[in-house]
N, C-alpha and C. Protein backbone atom coordinates (compact mmCIF):
# COMPACT_ATOMS: atom_id res chain seq x y z
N UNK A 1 7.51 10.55 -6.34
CA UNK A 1 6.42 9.61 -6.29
C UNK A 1 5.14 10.35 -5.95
N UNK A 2 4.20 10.38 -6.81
CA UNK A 2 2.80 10.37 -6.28
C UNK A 2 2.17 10.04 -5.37
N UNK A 3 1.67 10.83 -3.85
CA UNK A 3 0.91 9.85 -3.26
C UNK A 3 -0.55 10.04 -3.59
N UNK A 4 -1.56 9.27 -2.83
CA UNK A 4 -2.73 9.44 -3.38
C UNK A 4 -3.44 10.54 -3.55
N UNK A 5 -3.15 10.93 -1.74
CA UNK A 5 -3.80 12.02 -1.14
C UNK A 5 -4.07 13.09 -2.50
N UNK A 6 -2.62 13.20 -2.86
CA UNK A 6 -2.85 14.25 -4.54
C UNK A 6 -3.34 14.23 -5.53
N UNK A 7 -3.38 13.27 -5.76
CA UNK A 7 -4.45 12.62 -6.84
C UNK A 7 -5.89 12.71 -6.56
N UNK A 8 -6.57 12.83 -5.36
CA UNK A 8 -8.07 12.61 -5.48
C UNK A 8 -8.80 13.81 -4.90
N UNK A 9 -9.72 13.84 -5.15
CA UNK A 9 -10.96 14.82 -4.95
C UNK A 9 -10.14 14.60 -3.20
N UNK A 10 -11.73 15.59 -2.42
CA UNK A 10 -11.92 15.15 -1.27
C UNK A 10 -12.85 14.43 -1.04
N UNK A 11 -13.82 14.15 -2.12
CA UNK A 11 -14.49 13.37 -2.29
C UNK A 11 -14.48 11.83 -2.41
N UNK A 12 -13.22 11.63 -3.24
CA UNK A 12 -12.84 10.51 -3.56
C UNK A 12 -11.69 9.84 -2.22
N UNK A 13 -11.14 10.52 -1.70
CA UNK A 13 -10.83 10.53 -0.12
C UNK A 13 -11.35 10.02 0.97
N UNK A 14 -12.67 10.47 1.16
CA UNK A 14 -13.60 10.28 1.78
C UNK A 14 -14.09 8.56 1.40
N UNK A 15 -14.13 8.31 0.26
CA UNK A 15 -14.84 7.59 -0.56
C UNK A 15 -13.67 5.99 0.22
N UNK A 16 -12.49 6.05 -0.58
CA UNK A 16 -11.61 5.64 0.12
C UNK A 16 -10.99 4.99 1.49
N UNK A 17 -11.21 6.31 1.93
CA UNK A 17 -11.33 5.68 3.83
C UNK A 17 -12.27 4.77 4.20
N UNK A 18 -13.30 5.37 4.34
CA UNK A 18 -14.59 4.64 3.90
C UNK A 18 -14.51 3.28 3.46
N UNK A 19 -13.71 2.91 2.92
CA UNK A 19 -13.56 1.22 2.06
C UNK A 19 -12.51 0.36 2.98
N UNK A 20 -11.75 1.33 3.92
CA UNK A 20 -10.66 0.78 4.38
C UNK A 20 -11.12 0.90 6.47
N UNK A 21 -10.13 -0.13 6.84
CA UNK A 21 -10.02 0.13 8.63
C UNK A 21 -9.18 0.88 8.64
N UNK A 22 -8.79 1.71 9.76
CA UNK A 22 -8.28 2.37 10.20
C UNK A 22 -7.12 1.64 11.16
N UNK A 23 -6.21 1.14 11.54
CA UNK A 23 -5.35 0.73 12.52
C UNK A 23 -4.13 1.20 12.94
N UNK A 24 -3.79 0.93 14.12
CA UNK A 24 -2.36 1.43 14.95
C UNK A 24 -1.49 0.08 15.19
N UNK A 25 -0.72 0.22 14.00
CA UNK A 25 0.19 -0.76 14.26
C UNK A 25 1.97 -0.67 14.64
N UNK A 26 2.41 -1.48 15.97
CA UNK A 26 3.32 -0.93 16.55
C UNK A 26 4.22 -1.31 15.54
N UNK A 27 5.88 -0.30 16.10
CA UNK A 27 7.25 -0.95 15.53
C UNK A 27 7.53 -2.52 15.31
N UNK A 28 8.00 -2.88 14.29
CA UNK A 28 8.14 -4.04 14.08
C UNK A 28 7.66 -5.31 14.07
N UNK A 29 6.59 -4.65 13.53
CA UNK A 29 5.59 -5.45 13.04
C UNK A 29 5.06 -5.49 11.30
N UNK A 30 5.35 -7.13 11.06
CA UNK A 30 4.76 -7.07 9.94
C UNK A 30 4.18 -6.85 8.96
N UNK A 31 3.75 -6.06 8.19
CA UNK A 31 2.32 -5.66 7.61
C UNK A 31 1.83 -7.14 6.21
N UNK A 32 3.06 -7.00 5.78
CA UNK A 32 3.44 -8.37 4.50
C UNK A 32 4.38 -8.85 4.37
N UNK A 33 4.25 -9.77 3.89
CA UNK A 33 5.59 -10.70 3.71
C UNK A 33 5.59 -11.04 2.46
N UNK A 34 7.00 -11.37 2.06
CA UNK A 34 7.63 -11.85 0.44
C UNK A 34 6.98 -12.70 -0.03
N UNK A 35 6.37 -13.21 -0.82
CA UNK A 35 6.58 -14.48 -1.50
C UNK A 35 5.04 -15.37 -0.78
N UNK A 36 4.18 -14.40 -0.47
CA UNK A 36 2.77 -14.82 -0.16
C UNK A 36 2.12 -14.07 -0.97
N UNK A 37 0.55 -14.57 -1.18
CA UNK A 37 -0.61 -13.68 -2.01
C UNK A 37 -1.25 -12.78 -1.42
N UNK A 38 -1.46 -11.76 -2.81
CA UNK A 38 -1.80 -10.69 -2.20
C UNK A 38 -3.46 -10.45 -1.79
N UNK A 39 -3.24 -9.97 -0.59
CA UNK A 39 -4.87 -10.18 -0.16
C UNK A 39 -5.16 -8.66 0.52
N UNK A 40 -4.60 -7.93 0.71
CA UNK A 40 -4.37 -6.71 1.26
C UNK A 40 -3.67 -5.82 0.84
N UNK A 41 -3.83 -4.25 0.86
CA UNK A 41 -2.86 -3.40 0.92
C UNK A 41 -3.34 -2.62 1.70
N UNK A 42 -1.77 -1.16 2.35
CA UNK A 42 -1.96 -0.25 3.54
C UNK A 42 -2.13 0.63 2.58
N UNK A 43 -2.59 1.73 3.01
CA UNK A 43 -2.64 3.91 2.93
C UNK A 43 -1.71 3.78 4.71
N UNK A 44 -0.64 4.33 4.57
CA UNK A 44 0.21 4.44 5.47
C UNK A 44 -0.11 6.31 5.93
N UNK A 45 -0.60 6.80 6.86
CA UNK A 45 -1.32 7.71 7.46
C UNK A 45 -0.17 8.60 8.07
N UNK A 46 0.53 7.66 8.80
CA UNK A 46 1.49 8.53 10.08
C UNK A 46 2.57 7.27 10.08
N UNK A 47 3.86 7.35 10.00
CA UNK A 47 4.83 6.57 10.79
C UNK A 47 5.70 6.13 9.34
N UNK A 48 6.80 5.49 9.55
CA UNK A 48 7.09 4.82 8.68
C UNK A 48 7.13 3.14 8.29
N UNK A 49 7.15 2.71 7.02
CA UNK A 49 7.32 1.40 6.70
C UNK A 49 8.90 1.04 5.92
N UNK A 50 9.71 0.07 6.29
CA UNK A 50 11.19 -0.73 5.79
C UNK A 50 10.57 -1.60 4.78
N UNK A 51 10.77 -1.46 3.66
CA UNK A 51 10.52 -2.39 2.22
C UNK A 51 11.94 -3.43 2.52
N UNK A 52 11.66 -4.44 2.53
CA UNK A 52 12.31 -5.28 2.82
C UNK A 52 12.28 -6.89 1.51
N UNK A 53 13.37 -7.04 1.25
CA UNK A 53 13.73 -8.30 0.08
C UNK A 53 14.85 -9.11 0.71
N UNK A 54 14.64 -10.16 0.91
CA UNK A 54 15.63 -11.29 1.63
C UNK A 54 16.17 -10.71 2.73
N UNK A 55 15.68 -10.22 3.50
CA UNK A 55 15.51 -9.23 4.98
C UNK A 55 16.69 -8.51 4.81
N UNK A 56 16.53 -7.48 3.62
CA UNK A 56 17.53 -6.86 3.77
C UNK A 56 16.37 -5.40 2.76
N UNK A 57 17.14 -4.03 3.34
CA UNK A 57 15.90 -3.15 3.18
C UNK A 57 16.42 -2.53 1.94
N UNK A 58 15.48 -2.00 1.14
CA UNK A 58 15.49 -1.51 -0.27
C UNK A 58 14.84 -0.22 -0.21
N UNK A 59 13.98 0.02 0.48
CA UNK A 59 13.42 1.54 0.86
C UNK A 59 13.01 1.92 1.79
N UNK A 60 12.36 2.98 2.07
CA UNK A 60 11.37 3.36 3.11
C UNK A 60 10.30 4.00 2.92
N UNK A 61 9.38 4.08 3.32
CA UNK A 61 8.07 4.42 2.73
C UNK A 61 7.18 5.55 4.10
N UNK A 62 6.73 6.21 3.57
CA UNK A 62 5.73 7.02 5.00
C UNK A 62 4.42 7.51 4.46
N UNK A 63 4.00 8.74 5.16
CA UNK A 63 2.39 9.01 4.77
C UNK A 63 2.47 9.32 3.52
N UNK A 64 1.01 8.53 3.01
CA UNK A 64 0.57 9.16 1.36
C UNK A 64 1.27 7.95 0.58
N UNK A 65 1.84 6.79 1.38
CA UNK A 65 2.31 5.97 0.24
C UNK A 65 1.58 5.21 0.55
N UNK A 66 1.28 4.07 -0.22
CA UNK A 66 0.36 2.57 -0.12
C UNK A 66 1.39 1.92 -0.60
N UNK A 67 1.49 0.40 0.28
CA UNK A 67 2.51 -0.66 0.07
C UNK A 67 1.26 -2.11 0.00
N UNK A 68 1.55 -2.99 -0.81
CA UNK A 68 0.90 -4.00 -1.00
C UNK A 68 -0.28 -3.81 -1.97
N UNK A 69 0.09 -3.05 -3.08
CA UNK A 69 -1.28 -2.46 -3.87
C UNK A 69 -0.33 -3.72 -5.28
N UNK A 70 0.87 -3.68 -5.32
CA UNK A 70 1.84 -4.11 -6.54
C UNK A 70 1.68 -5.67 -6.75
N UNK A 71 1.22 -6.82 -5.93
CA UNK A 71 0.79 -7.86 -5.73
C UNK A 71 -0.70 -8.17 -6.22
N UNK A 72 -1.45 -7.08 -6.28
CA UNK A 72 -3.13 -6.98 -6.40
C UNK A 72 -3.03 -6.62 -7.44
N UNK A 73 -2.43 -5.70 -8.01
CA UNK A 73 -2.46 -4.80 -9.66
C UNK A 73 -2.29 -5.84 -10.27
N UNK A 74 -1.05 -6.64 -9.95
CA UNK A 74 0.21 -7.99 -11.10
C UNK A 74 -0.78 -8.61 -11.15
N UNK A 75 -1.91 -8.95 -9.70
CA UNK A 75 -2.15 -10.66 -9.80
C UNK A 75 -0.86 -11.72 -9.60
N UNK A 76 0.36 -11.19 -8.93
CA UNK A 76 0.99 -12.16 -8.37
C UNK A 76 1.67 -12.36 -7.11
N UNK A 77 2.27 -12.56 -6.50
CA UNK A 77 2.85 -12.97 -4.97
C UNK A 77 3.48 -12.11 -4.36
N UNK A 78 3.97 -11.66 -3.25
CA UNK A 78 3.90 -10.30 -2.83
C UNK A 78 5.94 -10.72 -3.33
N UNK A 79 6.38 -9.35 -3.25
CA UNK A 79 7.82 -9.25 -4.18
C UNK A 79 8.80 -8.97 -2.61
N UNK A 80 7.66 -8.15 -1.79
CA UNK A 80 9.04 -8.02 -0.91
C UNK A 80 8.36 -8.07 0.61
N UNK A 81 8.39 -7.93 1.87
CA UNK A 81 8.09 -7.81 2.91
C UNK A 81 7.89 -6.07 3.72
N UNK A 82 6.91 -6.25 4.15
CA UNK A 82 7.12 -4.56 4.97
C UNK A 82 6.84 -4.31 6.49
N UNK A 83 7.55 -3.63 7.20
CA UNK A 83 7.69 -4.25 8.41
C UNK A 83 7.72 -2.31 8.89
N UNK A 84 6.91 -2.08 10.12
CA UNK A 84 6.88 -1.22 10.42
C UNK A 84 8.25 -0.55 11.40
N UNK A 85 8.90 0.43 10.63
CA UNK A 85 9.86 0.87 11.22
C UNK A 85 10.00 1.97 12.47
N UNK A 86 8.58 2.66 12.73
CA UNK A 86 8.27 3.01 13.74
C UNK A 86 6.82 2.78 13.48
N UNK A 87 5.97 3.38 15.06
CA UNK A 87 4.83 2.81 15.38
C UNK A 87 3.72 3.59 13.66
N UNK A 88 2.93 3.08 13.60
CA UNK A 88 2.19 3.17 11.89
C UNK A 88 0.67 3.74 12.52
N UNK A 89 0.18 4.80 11.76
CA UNK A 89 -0.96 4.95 11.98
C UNK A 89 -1.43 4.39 10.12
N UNK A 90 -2.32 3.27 9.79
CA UNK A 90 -2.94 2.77 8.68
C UNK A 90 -3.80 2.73 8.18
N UNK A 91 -4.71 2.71 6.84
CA UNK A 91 -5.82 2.33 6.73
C UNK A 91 -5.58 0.99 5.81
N UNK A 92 -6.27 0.35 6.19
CA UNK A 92 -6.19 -1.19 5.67
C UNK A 92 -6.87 -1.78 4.68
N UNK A 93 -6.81 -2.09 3.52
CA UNK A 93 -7.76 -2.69 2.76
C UNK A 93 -7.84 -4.30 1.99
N UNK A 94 -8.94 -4.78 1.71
CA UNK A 94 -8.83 -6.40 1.25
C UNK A 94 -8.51 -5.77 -0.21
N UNK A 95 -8.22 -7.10 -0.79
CA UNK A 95 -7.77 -7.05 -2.21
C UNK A 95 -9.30 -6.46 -2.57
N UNK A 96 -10.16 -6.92 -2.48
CA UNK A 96 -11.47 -6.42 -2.71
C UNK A 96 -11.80 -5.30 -3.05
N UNK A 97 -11.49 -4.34 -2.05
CA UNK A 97 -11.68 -3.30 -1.60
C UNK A 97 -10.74 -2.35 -2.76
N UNK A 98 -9.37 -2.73 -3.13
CA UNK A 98 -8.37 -1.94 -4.13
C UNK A 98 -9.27 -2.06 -5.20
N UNK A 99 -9.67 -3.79 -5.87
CA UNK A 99 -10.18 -3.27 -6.78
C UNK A 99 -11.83 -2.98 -7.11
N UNK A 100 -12.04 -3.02 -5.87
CA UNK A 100 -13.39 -1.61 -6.14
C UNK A 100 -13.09 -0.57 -6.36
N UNK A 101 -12.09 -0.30 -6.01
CA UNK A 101 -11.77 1.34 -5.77
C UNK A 101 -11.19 1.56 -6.71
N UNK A 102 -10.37 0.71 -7.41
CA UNK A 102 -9.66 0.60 -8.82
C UNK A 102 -10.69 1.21 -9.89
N UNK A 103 -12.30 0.31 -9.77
CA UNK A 103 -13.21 0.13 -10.66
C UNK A 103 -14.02 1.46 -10.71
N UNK A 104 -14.03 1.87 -9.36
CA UNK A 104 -15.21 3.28 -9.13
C UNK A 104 -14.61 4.56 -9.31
N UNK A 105 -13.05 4.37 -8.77
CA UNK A 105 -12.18 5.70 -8.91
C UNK A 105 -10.79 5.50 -10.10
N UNK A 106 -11.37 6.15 -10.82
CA UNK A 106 -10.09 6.31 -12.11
C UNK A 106 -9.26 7.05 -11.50
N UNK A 107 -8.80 7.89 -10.97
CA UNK A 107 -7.56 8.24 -10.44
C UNK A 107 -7.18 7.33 -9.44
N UNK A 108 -7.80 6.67 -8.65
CA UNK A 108 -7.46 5.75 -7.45
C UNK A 108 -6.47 4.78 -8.39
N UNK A 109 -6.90 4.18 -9.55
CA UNK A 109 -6.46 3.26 -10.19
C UNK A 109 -5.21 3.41 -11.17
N UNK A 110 -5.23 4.83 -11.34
CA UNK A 110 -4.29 5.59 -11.97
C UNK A 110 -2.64 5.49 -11.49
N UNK A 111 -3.00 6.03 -10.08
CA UNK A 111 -2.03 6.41 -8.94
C UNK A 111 -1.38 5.10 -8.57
N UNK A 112 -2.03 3.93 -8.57
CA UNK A 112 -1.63 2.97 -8.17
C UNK A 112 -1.17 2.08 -9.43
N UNK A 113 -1.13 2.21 -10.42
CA UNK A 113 -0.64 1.89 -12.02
C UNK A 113 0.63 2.29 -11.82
N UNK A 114 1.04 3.98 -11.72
CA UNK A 114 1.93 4.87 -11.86
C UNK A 114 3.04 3.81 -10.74
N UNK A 115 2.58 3.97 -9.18
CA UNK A 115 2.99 3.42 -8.29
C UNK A 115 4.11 2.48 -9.05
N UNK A 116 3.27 1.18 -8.92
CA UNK A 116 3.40 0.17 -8.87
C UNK A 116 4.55 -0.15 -10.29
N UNK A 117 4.03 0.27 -11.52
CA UNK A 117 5.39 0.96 -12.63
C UNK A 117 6.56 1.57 -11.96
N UNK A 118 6.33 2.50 -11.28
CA UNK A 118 7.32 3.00 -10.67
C UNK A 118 8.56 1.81 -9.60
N UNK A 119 7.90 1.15 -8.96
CA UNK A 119 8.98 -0.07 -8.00
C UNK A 119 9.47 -1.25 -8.88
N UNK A 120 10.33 -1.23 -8.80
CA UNK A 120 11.38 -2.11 -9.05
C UNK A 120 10.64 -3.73 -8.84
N UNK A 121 10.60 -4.42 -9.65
CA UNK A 121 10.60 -6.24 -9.75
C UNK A 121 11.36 -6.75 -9.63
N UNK A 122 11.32 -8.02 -9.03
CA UNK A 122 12.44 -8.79 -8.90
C UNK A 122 13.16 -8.91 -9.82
N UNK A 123 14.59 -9.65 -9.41
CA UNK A 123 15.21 -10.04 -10.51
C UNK A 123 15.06 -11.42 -10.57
């Protein structure tokens, strides 16, 4: 899997953060849930995230991955839940914010195409 970090300038990095908060979010805690709209996605920094479908886990995710970008790309309801499996260092963004960044950074939008192709849809 591609994470972003590889994909972009340091410029476009910069550019990025910049669009997003920064947060420390503890173990077991939420980030999204199944079957709500998508209004957010993470850049997961430090820690890990449990991809979770009918509370039962399907992956795991850590730095350099973004979770909740696959709900914003579709335009439809989030597919699975993600719940921090240890404490998360994040940067946070509104749907807004992806697709600005979608619009200003062609690799930003790239990476997250590839992504999001890449995970599995419901059945």
């Amino acid at each position: 899997m591609t994470h972003i970090a590889d994909s972009l300038t340091p410029r476009e990095l910069r550019r990025m953060h910049a669009e997003g908060t920064r947060l420390t979010v503890p173990q077991g805690w939420s980030l999204i849930w199944e079957r709500t709209p998508a209004d957010k996605a993470y850049l997961i920094v430090a820690g890990e995230v449990s991809i979770q479908r009918d509370h039962v886990e399907v992956a795991r995710l850590g730095p350099g991955d973004v979770v909740g970008e696959m709900a914003i790309v579709n335009h439809k309801l989030r597919t699975a839940t993600v719940v921090a499996a240890t404490p998360l260092e994040v940067v946070h963004f509104t749907a807004e914010a992806v697709e600005q960044l979608s619009e200003q950074i062609p690799a930003f939008r790239e990476v997250l195409a590839q992504t999001a192709s890449g995970r599995l849809a419901p059945a």
